[in-house]
PDB file of N, CA and C in Angstrom:
ATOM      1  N   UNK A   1     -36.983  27.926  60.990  1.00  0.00           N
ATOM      2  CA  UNK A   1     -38.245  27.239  61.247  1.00  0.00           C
ATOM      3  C   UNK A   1     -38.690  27.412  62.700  1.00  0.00           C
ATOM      4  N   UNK A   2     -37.957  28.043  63.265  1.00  0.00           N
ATOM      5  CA  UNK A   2     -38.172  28.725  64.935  1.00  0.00           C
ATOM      6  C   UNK A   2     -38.671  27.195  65.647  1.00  0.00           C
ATOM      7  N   UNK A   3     -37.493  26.105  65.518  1.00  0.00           N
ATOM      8  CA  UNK A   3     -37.836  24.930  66.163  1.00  0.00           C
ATOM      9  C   UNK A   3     -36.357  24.669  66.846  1.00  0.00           C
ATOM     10  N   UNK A   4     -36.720  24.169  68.602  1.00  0.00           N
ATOM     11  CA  UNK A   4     -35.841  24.243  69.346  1.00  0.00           C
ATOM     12  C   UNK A   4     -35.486  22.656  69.170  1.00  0.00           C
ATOM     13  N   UNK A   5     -34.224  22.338  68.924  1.00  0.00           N
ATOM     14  CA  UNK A   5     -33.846  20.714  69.504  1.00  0.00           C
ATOM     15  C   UNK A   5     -32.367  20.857  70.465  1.00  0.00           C
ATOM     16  N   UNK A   6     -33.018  19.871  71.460  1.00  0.00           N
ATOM     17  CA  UNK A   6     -31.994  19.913  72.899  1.00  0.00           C
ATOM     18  C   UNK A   6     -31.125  18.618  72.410  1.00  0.00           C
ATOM     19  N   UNK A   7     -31.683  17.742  71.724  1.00  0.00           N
ATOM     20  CA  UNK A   7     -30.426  16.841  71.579  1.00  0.00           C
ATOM     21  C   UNK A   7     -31.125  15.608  70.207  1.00  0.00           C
ATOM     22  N   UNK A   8     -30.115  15.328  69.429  1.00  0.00           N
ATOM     23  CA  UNK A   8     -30.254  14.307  68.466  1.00  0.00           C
ATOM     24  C   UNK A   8     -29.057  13.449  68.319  1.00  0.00           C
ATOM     25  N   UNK A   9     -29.708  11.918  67.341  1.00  0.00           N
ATOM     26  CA  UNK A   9     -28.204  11.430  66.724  1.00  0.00           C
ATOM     27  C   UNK A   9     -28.933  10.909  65.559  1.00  0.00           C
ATOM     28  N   UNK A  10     -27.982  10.472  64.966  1.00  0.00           N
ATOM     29  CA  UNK A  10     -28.506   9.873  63.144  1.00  0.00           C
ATOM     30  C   UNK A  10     -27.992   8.125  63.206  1.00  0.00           C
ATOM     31  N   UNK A  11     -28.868   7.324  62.772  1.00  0.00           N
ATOM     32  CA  UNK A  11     -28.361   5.836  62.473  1.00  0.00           C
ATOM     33  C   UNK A  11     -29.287   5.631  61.286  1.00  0.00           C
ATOM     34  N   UNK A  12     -28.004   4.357  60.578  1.00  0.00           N
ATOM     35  CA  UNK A  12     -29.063   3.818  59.361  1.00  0.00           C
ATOM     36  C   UNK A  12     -30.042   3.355  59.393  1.00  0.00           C
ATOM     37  N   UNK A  13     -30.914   3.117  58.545  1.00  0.00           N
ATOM     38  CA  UNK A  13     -32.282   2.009  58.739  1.00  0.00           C
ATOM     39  C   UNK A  13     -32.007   1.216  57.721  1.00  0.00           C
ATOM     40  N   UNK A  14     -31.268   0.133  57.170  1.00  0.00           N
ATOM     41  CA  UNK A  14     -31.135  -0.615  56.238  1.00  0.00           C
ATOM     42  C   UNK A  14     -31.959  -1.944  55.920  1.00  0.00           C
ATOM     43  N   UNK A  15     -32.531  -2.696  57.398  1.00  0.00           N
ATOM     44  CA  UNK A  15     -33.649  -3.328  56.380  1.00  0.00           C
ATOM     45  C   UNK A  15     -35.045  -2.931  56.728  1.00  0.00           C
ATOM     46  N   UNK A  16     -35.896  -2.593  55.246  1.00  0.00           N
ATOM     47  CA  UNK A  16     -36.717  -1.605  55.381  1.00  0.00           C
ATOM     48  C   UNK A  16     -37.531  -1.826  54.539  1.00  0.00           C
ATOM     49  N   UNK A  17     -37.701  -3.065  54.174  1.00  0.00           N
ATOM     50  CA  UNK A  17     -38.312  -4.475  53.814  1.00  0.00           C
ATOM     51  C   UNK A  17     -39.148  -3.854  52.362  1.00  0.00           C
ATOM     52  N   UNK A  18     -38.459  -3.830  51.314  1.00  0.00           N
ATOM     53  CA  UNK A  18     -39.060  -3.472  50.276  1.00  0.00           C
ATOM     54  C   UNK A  18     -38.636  -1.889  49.757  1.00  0.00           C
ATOM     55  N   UNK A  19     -38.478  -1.077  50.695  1.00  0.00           N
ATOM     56  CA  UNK A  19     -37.920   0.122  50.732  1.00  0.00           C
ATOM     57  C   UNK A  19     -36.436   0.043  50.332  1.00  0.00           C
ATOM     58  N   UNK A  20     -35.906   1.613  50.024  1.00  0.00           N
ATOM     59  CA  UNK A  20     -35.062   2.308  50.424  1.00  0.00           C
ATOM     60  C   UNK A  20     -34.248   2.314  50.979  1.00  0.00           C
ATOM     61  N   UNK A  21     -33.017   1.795  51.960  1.00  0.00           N
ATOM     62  CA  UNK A  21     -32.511   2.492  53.316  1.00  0.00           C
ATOM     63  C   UNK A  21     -32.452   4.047  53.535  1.00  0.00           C
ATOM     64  N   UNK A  22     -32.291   4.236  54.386  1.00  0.00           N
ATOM     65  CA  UNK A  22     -32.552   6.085  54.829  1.00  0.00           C
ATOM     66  C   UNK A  22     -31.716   6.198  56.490  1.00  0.00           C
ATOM     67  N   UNK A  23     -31.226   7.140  56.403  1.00  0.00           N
ATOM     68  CA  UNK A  23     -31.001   7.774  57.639  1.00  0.00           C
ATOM     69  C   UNK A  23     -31.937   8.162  58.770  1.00  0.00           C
ATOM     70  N   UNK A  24     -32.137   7.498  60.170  1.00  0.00           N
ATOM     71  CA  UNK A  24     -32.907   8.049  60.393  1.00  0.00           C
ATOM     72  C   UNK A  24     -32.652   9.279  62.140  1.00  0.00           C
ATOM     73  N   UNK A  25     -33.281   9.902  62.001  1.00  0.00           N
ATOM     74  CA  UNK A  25     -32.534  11.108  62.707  1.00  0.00           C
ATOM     75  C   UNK A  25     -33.355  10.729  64.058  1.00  0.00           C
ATOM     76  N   UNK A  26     -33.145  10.852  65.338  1.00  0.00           N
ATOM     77  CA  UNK A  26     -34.014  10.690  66.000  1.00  0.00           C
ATOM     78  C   UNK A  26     -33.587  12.012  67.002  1.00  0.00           C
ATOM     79  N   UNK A  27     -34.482  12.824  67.364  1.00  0.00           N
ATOM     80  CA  UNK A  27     -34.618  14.498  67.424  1.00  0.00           C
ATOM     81  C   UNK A  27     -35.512  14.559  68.865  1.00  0.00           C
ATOM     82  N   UNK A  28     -34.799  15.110  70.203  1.00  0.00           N
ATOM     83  CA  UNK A  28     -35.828  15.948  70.854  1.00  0.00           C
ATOM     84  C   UNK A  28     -35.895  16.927  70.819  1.00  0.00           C
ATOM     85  N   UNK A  29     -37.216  17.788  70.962  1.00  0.00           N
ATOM     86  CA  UNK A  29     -37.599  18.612  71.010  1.00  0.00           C
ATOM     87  C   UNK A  29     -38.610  19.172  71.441  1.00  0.00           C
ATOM     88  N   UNK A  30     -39.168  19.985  71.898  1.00  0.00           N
ATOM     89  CA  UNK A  30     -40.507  20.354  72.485  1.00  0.00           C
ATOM     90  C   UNK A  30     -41.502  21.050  71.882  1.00  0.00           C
ATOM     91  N   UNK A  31     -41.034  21.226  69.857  1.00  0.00           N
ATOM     92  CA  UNK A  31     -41.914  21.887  69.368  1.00  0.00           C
ATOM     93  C   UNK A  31     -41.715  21.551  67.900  1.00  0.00           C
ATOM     94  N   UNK A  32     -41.605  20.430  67.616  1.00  0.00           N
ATOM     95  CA  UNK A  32     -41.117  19.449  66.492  1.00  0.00           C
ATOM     96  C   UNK A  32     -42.609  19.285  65.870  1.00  0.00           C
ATOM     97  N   UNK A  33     -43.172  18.831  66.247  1.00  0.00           N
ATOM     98  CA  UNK A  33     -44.820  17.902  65.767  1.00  0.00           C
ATOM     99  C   UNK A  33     -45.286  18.638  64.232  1.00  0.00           C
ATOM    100  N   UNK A  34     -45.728  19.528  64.580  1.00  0.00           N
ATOM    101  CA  UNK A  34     -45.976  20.316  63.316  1.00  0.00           C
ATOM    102  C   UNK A  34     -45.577  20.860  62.482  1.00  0.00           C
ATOM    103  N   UNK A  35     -44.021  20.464  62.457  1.00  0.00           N
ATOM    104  CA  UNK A  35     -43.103  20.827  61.335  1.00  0.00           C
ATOM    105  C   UNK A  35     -42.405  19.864  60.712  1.00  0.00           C
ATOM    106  N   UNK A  36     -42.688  18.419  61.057  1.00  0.00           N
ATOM    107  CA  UNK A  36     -41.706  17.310  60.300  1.00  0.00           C
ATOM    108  C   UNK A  36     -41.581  17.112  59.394  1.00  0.00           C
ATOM    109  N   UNK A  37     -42.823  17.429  58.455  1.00  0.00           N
ATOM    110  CA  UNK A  37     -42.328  16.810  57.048  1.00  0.00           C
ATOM    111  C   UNK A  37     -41.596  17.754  56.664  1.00  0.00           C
ATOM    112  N   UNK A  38     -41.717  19.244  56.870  1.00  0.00           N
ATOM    113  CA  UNK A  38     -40.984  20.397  56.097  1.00  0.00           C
ATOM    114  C   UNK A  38     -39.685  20.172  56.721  1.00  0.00           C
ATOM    115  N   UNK A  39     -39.329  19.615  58.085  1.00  0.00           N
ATOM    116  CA  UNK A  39     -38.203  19.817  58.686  1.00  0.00           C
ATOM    117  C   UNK A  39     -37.544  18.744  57.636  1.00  0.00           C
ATOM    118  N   UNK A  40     -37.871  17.422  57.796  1.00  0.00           N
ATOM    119  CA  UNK A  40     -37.099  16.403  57.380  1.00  0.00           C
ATOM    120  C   UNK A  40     -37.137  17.237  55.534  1.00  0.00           C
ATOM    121  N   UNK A  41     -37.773  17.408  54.892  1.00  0.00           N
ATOM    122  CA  UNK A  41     -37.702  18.085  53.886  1.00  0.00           C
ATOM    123  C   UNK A  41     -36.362  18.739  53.200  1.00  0.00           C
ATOM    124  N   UNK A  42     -36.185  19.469  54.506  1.00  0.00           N
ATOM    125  CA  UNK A  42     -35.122  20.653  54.290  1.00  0.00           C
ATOM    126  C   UNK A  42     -34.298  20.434  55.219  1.00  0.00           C
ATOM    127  N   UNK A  43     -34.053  19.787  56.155  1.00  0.00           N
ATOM    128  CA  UNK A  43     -32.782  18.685  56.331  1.00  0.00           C
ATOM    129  C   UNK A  43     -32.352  18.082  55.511  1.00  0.00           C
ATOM    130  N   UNK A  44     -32.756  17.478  54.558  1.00  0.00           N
ATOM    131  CA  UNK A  44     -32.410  16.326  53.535  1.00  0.00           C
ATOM    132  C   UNK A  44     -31.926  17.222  52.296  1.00  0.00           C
ATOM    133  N   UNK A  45     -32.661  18.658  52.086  1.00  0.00           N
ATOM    134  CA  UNK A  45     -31.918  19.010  51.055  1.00  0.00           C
ATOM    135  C   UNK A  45     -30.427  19.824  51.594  1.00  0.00           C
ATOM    136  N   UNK A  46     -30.692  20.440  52.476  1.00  0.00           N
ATOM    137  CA  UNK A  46     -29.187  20.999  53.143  1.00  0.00           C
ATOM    138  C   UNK A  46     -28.502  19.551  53.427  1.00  0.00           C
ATOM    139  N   UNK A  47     -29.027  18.447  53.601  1.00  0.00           N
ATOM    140  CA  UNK A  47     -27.343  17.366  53.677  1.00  0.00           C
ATOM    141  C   UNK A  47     -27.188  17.527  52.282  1.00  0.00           C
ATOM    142  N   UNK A  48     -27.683  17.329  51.296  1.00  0.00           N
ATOM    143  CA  UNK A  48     -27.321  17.173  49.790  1.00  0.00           C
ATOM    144  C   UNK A  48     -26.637  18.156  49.141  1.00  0.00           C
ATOM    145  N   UNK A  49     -26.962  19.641  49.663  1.00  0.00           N
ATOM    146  CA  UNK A  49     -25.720  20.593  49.285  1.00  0.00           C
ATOM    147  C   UNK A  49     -24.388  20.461  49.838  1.00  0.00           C
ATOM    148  N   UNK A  50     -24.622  19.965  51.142  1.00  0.00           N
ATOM    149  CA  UNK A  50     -23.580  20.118  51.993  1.00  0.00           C
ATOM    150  C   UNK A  50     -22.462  19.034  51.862  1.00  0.00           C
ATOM    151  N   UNK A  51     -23.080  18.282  51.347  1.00  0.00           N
ATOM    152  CA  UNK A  51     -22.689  16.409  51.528  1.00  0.00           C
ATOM    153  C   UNK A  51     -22.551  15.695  50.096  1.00  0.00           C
ATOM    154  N   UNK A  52     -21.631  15.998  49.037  1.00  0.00           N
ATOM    155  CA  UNK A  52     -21.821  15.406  47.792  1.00  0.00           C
ATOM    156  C   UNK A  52     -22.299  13.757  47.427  1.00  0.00           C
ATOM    157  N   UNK A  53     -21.336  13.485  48.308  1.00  0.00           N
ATOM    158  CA  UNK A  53     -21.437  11.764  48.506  1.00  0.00           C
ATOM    159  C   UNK A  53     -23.217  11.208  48.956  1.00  0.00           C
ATOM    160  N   UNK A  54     -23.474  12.201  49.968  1.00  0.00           N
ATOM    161  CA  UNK A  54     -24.927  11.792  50.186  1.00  0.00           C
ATOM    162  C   UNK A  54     -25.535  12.304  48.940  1.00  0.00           C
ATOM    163  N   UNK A  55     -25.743  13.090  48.458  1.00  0.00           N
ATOM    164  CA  UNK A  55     -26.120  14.121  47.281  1.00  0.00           C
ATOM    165  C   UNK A  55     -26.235  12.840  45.942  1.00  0.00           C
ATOM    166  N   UNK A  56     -25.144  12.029  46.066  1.00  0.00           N
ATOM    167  CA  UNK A  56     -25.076  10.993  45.181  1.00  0.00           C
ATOM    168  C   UNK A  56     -25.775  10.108  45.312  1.00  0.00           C
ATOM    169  N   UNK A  57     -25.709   9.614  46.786  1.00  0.00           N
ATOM    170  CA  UNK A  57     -26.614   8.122  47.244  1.00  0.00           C
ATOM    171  C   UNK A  57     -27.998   8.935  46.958  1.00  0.00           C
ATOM    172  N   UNK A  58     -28.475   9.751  47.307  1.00  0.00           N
ATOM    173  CA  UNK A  58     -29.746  10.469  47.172  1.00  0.00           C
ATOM    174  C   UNK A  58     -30.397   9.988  45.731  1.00  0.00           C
ATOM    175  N   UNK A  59     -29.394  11.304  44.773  1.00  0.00           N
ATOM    176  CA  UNK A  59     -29.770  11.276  43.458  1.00  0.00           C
ATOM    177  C   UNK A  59     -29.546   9.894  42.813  1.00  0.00           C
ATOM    178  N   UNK A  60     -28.683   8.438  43.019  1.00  0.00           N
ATOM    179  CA  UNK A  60     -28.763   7.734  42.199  1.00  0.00           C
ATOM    180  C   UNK A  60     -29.435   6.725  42.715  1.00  0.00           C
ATOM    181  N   UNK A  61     -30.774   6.754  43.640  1.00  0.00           N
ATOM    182  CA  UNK A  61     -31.560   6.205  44.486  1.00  0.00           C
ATOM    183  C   UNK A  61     -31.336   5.003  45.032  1.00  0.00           C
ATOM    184  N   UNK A  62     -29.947   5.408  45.998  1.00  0.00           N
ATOM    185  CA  UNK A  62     -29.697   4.229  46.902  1.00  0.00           C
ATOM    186  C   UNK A  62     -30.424   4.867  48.003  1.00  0.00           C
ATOM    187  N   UNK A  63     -30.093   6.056  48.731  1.00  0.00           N
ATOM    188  CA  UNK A  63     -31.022   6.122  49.645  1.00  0.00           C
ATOM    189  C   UNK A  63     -32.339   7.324  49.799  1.00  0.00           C
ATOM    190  N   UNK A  64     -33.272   6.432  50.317  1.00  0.00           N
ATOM    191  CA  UNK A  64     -34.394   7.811  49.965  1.00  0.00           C
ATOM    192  C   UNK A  64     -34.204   8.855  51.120  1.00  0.00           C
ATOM    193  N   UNK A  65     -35.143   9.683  51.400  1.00  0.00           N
ATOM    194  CA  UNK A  65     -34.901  11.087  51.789  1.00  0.00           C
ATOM    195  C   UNK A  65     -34.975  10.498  53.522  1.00  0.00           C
ATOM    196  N   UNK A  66     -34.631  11.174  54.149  1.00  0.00           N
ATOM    197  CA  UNK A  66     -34.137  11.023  55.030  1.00  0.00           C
ATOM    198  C   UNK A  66     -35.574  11.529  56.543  1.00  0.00           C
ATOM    199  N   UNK A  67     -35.312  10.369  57.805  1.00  0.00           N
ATOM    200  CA  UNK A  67     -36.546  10.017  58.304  1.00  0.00           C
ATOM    201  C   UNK A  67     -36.178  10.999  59.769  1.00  0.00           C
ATOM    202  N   UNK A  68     -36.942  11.784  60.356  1.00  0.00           N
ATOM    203  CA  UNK A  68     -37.053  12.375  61.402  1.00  0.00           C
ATOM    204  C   UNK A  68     -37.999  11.458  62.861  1.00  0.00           C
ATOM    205  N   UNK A  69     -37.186  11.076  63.347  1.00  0.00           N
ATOM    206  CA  UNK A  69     -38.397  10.549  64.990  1.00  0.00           C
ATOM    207  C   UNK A  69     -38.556  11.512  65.688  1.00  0.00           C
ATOM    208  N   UNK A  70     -39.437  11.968  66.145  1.00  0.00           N
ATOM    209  CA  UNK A  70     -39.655  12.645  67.632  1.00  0.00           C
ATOM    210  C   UNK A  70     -39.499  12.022  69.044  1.00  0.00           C
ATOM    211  N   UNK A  71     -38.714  12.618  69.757  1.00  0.00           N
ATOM    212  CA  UNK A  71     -38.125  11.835  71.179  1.00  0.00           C
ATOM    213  C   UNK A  71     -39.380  12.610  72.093  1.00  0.00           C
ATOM    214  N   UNK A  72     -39.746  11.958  73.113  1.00  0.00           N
ATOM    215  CA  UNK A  72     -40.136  13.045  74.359  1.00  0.00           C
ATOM    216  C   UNK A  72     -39.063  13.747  75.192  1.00  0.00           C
ATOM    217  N   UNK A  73     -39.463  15.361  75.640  1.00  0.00           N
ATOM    218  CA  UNK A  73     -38.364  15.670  76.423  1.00  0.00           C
ATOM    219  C   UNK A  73     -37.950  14.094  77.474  1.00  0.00           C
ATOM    220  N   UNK A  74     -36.299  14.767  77.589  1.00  0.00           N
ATOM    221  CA  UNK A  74     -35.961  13.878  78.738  1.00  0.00           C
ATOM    222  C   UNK A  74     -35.336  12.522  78.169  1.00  0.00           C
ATOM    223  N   UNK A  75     -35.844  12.120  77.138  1.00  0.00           N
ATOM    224  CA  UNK A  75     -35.481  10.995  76.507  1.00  0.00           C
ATOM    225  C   UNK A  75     -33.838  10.312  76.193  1.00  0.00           C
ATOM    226  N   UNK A  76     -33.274  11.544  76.304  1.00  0.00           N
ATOM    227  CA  UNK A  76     -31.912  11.084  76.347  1.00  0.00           C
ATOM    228  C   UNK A  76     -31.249  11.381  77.374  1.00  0.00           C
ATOM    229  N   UNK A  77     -31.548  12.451  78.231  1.00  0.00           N
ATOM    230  CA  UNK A  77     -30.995  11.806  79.708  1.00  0.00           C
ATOM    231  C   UNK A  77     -31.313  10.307  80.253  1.00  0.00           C
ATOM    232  N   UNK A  78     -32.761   9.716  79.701  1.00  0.00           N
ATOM    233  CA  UNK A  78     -32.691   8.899  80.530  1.00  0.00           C
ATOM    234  C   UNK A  78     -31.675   7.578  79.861  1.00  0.00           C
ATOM    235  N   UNK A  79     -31.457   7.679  78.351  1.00  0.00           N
ATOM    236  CA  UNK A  79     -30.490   6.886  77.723  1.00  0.00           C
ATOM    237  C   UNK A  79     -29.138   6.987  77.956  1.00  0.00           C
ATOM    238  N   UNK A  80     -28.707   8.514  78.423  1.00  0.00           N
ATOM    239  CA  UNK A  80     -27.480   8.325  79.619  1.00  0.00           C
ATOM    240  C   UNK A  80     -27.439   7.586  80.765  1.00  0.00           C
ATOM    241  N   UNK A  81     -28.620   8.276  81.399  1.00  0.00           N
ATOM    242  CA  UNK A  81     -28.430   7.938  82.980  1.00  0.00           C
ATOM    243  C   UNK A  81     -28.527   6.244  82.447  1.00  0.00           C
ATOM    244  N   UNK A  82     -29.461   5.586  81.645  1.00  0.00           N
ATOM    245  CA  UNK A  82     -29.265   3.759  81.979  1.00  0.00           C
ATOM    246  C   UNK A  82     -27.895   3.110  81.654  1.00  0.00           C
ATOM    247  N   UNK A  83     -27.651   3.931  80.830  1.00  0.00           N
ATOM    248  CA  UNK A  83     -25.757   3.589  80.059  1.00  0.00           C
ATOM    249  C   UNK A  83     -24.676   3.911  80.831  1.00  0.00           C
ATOM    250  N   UNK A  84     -25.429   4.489  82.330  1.00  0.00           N
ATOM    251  CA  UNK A  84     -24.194   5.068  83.326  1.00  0.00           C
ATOM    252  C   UNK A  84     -23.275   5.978  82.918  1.00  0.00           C
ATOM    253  N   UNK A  85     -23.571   6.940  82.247  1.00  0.00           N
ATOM    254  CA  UNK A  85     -23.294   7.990  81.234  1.00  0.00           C
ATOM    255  C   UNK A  85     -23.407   9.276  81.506  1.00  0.00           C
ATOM    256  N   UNK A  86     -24.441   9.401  82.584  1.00  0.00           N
ATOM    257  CA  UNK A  86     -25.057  10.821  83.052  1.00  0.00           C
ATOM    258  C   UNK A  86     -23.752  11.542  83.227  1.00  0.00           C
ATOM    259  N   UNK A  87     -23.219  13.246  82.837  1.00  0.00           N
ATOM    260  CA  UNK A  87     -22.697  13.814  83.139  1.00  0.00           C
ATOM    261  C   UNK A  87     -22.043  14.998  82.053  1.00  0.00           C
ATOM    262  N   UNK A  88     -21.745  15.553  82.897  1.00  0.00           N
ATOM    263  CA  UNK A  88     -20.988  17.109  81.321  1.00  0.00           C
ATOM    264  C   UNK A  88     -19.747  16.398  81.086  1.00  0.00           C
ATOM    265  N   UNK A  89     -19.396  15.183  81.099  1.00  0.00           N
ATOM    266  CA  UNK A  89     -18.264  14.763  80.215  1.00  0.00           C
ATOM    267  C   UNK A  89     -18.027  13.926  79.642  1.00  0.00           C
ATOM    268  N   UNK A  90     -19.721  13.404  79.194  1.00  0.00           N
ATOM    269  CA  UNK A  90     -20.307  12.353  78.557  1.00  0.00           C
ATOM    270  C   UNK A  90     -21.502  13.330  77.587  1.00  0.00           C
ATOM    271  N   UNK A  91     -21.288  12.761  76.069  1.00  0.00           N
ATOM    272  CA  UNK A  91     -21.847  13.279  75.078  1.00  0.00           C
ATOM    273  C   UNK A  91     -22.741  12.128  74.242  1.00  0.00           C
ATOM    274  N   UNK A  92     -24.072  12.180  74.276  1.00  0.00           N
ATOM    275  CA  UNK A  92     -24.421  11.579  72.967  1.00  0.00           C
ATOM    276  C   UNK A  92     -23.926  11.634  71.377  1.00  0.00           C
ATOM    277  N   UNK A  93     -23.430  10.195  70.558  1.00  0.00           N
ATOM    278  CA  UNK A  93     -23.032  10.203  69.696  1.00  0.00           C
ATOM    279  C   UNK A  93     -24.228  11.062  68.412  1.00  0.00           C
ATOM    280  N   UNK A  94     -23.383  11.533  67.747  1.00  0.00           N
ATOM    281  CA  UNK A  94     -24.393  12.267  66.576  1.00  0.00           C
ATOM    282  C   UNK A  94     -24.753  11.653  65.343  1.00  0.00           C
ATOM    283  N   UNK A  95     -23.822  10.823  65.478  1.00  0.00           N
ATOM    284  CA  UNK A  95     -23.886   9.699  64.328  1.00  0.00           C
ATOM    285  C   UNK A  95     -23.342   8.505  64.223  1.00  0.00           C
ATOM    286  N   UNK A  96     -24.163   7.276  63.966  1.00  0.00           N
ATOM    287  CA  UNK A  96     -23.660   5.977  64.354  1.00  0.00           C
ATOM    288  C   UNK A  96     -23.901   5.159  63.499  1.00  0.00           C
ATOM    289  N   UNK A  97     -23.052   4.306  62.903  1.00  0.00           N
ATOM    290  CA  UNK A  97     -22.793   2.906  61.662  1.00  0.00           C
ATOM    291  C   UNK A  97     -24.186   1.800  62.403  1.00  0.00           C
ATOM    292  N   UNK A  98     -24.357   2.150  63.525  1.00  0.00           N
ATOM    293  CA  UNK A  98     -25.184   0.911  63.826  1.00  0.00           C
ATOM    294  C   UNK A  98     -26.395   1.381  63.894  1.00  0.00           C
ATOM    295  N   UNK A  99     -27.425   0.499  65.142  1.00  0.00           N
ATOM    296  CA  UNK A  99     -28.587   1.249  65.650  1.00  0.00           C
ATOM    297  C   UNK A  99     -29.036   0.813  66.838  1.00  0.00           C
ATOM    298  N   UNK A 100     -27.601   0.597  67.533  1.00  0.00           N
ATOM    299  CA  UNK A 100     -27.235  -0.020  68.900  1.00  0.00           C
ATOM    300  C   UNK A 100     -28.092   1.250  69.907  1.00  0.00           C
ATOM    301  N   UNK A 101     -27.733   2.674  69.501  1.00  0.00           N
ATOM    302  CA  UNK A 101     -28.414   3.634  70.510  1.00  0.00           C
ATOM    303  C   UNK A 101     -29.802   4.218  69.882  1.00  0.00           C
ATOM    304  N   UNK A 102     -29.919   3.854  68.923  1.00  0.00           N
ATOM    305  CA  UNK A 102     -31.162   4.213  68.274  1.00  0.00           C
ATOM    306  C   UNK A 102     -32.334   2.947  69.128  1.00  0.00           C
ATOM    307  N   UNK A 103     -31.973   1.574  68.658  1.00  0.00           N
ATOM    308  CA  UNK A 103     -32.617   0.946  69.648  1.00  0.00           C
ATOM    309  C   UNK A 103     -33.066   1.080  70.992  1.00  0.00           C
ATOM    310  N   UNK A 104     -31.996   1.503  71.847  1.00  0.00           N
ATOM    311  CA  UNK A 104     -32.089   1.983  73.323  1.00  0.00           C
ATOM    312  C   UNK A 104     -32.801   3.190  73.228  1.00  0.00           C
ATOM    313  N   UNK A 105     -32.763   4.108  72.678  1.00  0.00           N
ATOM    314  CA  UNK A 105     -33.578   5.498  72.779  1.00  0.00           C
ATOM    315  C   UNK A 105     -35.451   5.048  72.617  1.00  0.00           C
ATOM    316  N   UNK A 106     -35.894   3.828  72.133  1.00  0.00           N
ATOM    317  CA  UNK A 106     -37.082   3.813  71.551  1.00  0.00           C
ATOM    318  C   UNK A 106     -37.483   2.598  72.429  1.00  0.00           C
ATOM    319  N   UNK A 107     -36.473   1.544  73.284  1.00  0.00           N
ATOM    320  CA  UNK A 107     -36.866   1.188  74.249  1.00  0.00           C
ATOM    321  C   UNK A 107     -37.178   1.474  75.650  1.00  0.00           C
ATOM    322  N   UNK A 108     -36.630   3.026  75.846  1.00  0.00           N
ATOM    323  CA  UNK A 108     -37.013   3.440  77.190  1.00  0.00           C
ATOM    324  C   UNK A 108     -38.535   3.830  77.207  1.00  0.00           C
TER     325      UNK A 108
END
């Protein structure tokens, strides 16, 4: 899809008030905008080949298809640098049970 991402992580969205729960991915990139629905699209079907168990929650509609955010560049350095984190031996998590850093990423 010739789309660059410098950094992501995945947290649940579980109350979603009438909905679904879903995964939701939160993605920078500098050339995301005009490809999300196809991206999240075909993200969601490559987890389902890849991922039986999701493949299951999918198909027996516990969770619906899966949600892409767009970050602005920079957005997660600056969720290091506030977490006192900044550095090459500090990694953003890729995937998290909570939405402890998902929160912080959408409050900066």
């Amino acid at each position: 899809m010739h789309i660059t991402i410098t950094e992501f992580t995945v947290a649940p969205k579980v109350n979603t008030e009438g909905e679904l729960p879903y995964h939701e991915w939160f993605v920078e990139s500098p050339n995301i905008a005009n490809s999300l629905m196809e991206l999240e699209k075909k993200t969601d079907e490559y987890m389902q080949r890849k991922n039986i168990y999701y493949r299951d929650l999918r198909s027996g509609n516990v969770l619906q298809q899966l949600k892409i955010r767009p970050l602005p560049t920079g957005r997660f350095i600056a969720y290091m640098k506030a977490e006192g984190k900044l550095g090459g031996q500090n990694k953003v998590p890729r995937l998290m049970n909570d939405r402890t850093i998902a929160d912080r990423l959408t409050a900066l």
